[in-house]
N, C-alpha and C. Protein backbone atom coordinates (compact mmCIF):
# COMPACT_ATOMS: atom_id res chain seq x y z
N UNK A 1 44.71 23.87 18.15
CA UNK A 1 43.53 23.20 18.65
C UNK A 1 43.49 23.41 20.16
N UNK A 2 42.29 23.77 20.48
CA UNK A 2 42.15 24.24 22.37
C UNK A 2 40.68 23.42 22.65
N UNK A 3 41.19 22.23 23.19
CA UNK A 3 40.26 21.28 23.64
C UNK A 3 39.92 22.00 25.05
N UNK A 4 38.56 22.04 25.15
CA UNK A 4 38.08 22.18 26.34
C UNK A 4 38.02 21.81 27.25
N UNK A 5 38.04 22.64 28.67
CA UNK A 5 38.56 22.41 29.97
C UNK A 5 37.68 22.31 30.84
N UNK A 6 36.69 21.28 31.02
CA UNK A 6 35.66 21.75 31.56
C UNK A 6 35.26 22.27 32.98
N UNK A 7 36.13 22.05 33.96
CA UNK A 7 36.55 23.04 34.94
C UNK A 7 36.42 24.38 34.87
N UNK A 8 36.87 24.41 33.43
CA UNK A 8 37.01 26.17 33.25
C UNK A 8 35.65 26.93 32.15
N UNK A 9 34.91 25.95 31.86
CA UNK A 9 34.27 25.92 30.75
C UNK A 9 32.22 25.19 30.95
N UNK A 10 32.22 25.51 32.61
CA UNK A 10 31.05 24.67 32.55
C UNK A 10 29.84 24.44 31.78
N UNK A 11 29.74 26.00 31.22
CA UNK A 11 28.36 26.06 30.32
C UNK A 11 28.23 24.92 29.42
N UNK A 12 29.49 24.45 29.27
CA UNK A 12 29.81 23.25 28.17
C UNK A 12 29.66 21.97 29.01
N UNK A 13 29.72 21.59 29.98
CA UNK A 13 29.92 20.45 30.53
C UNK A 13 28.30 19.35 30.26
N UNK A 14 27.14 20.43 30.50
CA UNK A 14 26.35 19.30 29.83
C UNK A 14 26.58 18.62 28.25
N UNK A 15 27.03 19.90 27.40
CA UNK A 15 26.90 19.61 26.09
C UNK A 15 27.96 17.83 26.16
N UNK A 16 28.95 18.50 26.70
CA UNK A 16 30.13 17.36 26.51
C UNK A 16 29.90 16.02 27.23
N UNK A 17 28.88 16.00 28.50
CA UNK A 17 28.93 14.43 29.04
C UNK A 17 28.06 14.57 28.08
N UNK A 18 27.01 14.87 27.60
CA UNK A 18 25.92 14.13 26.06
C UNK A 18 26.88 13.59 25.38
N UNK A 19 27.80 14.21 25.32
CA UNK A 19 28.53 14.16 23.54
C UNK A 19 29.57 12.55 23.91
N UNK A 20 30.20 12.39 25.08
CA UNK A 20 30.82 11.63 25.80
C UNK A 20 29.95 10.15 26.45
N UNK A 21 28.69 10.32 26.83
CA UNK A 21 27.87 9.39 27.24
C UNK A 21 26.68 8.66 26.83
N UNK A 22 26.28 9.53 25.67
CA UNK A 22 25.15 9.91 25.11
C UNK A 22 23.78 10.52 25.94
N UNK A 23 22.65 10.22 24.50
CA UNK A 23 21.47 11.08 25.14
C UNK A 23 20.84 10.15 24.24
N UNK A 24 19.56 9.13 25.11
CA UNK A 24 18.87 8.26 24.45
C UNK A 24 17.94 9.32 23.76
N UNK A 25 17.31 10.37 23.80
CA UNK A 25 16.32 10.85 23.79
C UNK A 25 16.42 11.30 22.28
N UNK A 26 18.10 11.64 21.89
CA UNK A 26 18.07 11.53 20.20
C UNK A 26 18.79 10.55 19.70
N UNK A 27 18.99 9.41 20.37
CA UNK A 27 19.14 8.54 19.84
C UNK A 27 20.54 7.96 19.87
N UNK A 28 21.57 9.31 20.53
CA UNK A 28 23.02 9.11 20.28
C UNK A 28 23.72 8.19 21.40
N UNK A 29 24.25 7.30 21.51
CA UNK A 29 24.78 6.00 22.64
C UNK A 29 26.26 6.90 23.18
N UNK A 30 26.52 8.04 22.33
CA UNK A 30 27.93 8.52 22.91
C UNK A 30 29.03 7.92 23.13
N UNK A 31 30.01 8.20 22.71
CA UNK A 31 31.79 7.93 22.66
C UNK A 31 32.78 8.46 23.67
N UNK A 32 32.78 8.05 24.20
CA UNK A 32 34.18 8.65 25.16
C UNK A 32 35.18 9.26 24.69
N UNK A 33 35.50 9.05 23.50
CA UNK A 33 36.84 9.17 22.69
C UNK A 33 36.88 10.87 22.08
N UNK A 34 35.48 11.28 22.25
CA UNK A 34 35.12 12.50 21.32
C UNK A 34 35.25 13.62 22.78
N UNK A 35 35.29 14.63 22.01
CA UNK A 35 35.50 16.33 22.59
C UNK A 35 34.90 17.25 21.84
N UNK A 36 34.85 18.24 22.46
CA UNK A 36 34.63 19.30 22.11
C UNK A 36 35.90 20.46 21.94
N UNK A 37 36.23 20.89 20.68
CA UNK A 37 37.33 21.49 20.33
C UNK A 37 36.93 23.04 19.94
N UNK A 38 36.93 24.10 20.89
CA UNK A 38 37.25 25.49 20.11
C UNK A 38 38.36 26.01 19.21
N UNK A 39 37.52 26.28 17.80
CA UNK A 39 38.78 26.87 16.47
C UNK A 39 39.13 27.89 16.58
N UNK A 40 40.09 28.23 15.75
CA UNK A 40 40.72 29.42 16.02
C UNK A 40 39.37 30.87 15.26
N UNK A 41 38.27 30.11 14.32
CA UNK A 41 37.58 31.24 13.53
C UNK A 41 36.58 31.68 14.54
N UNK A 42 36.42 31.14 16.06
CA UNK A 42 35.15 31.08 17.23
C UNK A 42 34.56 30.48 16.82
N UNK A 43 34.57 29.22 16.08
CA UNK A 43 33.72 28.02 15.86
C UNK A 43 34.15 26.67 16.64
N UNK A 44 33.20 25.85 16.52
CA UNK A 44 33.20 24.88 17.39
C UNK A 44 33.28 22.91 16.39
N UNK A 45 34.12 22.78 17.04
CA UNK A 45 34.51 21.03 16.27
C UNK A 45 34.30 20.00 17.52
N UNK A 46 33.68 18.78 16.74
CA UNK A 46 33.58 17.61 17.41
C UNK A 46 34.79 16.73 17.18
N UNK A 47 35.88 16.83 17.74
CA UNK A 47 36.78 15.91 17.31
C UNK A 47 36.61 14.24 18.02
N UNK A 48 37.85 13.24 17.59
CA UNK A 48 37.50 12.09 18.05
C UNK A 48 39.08 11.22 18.28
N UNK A 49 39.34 11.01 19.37
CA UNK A 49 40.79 9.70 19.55
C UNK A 49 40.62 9.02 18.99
N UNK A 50 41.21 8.48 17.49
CA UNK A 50 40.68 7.17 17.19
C UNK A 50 42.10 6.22 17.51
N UNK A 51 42.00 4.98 17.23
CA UNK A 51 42.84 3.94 17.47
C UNK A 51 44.28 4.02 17.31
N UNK A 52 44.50 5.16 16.20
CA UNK A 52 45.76 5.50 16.01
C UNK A 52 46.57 6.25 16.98
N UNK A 53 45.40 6.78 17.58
CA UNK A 53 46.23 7.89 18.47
C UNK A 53 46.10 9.41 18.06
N UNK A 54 45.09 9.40 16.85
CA UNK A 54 45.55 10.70 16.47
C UNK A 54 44.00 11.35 16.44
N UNK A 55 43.69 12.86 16.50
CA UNK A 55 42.44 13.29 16.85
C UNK A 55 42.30 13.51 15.21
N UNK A 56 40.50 13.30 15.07
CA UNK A 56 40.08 13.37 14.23
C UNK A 56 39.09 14.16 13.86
N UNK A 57 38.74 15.50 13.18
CA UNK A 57 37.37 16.16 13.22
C UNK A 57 36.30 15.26 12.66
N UNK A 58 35.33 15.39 13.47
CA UNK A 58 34.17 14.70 12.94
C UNK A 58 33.25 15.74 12.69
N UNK A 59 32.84 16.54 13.37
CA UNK A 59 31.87 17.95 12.30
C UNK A 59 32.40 19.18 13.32
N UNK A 60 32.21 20.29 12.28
CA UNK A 60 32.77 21.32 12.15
C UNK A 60 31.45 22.62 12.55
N UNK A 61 31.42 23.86 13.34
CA UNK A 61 29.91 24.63 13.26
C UNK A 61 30.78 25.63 12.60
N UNK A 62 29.72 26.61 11.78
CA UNK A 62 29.85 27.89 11.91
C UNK A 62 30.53 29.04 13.00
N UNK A 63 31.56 29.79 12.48
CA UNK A 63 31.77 30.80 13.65
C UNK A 63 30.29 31.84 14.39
N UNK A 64 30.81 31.13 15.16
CA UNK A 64 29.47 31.96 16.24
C UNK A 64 28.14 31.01 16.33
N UNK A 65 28.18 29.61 15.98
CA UNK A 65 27.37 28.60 16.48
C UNK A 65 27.19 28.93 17.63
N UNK A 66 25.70 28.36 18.07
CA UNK A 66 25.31 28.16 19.68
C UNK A 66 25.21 26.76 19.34
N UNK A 67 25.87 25.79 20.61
CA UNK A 67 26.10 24.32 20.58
C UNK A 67 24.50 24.18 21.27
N UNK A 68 23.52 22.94 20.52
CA UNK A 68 22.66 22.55 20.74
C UNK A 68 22.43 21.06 20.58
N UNK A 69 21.30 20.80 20.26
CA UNK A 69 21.12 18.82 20.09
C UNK A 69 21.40 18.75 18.66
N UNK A 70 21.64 19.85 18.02
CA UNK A 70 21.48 19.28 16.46
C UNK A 70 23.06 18.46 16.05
N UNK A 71 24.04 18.82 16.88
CA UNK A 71 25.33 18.20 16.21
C UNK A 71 25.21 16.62 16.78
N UNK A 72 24.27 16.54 17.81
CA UNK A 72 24.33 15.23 18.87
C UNK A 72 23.25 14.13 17.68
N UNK A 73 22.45 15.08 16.87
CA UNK A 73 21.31 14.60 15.92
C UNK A 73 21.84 13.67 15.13
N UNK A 74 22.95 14.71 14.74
CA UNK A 74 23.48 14.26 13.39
C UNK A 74 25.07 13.24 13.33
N UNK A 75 25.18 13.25 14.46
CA UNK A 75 26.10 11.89 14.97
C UNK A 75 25.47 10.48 14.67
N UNK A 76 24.31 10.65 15.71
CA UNK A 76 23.56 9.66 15.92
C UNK A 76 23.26 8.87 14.13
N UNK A 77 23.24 9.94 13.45
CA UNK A 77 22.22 9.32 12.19
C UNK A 77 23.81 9.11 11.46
N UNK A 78 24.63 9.50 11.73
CA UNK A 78 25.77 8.98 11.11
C UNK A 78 26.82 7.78 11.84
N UNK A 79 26.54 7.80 12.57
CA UNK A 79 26.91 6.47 13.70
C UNK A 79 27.37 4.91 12.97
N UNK A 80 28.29 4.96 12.89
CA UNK A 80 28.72 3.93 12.30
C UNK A 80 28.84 2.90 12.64
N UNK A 81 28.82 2.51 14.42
CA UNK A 81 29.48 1.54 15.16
C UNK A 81 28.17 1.32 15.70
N UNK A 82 26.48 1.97 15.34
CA UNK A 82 25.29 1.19 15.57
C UNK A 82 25.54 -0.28 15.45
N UNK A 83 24.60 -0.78 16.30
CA UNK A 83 24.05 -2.08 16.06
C UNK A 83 22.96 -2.65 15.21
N UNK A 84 23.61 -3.28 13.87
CA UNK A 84 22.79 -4.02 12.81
C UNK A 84 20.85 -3.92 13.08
N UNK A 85 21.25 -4.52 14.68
CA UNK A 85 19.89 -5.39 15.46
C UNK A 85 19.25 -3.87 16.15
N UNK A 86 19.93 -2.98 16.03
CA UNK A 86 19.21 -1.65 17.15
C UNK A 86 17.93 -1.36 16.77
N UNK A 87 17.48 -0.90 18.20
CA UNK A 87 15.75 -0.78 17.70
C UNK A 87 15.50 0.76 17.25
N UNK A 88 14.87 0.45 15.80
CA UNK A 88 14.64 1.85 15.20
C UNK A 88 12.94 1.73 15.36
N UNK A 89 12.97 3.07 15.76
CA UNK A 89 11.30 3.64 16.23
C UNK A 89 10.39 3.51 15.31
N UNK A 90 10.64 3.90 13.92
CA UNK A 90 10.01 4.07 13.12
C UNK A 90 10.11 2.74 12.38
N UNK A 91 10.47 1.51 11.93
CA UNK A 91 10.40 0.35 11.52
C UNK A 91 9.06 -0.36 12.88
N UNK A 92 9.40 -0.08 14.00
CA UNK A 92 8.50 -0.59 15.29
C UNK A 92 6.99 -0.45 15.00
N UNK A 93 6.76 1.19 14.51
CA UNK A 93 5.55 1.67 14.45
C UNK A 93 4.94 1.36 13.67
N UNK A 94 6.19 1.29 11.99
CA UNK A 94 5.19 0.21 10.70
C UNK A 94 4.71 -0.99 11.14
N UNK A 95 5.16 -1.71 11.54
CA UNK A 95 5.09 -2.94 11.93
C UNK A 95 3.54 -3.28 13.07
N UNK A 96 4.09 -2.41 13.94
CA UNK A 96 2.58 -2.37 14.96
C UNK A 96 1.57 -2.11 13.92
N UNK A 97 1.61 -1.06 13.11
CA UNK A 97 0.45 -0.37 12.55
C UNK A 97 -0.34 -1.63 11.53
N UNK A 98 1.21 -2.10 10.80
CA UNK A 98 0.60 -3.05 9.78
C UNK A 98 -0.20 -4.53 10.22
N UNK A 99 -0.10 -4.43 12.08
CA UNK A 99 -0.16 -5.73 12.70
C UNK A 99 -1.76 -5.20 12.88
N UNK A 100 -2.35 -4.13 13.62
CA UNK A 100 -3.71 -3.68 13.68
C UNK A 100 -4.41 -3.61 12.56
N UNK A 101 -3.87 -3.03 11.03
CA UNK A 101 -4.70 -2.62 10.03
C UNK A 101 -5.09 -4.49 9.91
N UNK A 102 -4.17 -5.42 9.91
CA UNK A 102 -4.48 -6.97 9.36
C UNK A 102 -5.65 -7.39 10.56
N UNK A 103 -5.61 -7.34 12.04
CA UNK A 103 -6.38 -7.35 12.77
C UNK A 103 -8.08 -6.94 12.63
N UNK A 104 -7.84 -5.71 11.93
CA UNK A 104 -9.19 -4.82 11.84
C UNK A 104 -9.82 -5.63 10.82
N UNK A 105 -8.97 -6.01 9.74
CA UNK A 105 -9.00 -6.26 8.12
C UNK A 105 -9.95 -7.87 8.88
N UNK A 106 -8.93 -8.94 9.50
CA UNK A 106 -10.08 -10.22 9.81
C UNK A 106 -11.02 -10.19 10.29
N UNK A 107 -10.90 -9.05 11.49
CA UNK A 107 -12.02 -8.96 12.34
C UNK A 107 -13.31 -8.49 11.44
N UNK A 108 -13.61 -7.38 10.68
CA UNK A 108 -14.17 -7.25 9.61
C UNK A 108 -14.93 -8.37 8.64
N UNK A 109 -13.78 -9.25 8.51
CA UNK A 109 -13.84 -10.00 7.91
C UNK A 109 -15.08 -11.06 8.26
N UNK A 110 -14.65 -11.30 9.39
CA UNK A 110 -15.65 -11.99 10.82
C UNK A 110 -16.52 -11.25 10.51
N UNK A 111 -16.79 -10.39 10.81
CA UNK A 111 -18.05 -9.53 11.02
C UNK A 111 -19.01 -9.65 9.83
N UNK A 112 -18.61 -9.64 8.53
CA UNK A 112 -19.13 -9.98 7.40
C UNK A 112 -19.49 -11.32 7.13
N UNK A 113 -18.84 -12.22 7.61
CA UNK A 113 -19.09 -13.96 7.56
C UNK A 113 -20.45 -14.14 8.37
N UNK A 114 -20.15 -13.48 9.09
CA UNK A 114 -21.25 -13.58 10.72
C UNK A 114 -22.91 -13.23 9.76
N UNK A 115 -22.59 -11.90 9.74
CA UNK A 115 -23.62 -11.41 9.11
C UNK A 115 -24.44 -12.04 7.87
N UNK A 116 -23.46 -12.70 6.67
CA UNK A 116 -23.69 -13.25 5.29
C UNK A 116 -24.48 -14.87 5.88
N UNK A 117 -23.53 -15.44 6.95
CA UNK A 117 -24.44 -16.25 7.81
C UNK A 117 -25.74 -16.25 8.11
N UNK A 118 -25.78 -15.39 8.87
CA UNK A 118 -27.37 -15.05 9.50
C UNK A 118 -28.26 -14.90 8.57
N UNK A 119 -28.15 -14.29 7.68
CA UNK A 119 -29.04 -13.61 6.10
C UNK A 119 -29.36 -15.04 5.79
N UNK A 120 -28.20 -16.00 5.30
CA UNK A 120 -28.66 -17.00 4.48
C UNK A 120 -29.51 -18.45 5.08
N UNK A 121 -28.98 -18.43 6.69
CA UNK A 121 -29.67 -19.33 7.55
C UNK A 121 -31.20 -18.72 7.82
N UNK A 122 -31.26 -17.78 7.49
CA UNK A 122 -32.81 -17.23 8.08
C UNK A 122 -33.53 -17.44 6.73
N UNK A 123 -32.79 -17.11 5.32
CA UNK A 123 -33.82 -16.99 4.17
C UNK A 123 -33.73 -18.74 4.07
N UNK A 124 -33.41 -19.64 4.12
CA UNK A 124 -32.82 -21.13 4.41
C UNK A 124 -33.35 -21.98 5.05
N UNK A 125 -34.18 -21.27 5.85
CA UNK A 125 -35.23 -22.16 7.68
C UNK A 125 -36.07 -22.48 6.89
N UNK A 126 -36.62 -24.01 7.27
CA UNK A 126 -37.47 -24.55 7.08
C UNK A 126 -38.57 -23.62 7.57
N UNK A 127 -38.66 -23.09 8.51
CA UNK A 127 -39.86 -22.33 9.20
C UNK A 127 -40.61 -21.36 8.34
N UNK A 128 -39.46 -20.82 7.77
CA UNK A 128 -39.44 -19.35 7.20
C UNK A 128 -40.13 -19.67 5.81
N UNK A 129 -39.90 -21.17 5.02
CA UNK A 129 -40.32 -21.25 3.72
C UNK A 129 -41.73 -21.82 4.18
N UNK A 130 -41.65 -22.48 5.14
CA UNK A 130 -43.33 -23.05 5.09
C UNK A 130 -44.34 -21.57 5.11
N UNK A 131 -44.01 -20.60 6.11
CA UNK A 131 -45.08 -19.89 6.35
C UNK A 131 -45.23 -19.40 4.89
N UNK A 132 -43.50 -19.03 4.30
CA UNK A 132 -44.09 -18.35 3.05
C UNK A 132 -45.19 -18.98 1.96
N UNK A 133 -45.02 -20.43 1.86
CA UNK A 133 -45.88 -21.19 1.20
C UNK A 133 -47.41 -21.33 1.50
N UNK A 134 -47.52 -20.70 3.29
CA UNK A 134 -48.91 -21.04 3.33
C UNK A 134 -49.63 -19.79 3.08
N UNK A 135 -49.04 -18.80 2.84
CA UNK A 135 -49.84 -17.20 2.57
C UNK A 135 -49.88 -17.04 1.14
N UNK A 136 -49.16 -18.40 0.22
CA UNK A 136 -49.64 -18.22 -1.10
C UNK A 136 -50.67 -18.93 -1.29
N UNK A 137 -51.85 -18.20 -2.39
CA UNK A 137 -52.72 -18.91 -2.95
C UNK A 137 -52.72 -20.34 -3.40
């Protein structure tokens, strides 16, 4: 195992403070504990210190991977040590959406009361039945 040096290795140094700090932008909060490990096949491993002391692979690329956001993707969605309470984007957006469609839905609603109103107070006016009565024979 040849953990990377990043002194010697800068092209990597963004990948690794992401991988080390995270990157809100996919979602990943980042671990300190994790590295970046070159294999012996020219593939690339995310390993991890865990409590024991002992390194752990957490995902593995293809020989001849180019390191991108997708291993940082797929942390994130496997993230175990999330928070219960964390805000997920897509629960936010149902929620807004379902809060406007109910909005539109009363307001509507209003709008139809309003209207069914007016119709029945106008056919209803005293005013309105006399004239009709006096243009009958």
């Amino acid at each position: 195992m040849q953990i990377i040096d990043l002194a010697e290795h800068t092209e990597h140094k963004d990948f690794v403070a992401r991988l080390q700090h995270g990157d809100a932008s996919l979602g990943w909060r980042g671990d300190p504990n994790m590295t970046l490990v070159r294999e012996p096949d020219n593939g690339w491993s995310i390993q991890r210190l865990d409590d024991d002391c002992q390194w752990r692979r957490v995902l593995s690329s293809r020989p001849g991977m180019r390191l991108d956001a997708q291993p940082l993707r797929l942390l994130a969605e496997r993230d175990a040590h999330r928070d219960r309470d964390a805000y997920d984007p897509v629960a936010a957006v149902i929620k807004h959406n379902a809060q406007v469609y109910k909005d539109q839905a009363a307001a509507a609603a209003e709008a139809q009361g309003v209207a069914a109103d007016a119709v029945f107070s106008r056919a209803s006016s005293p005013s309105r039945n006399r004239s009709y009565l006096k243009d009958r024979p």
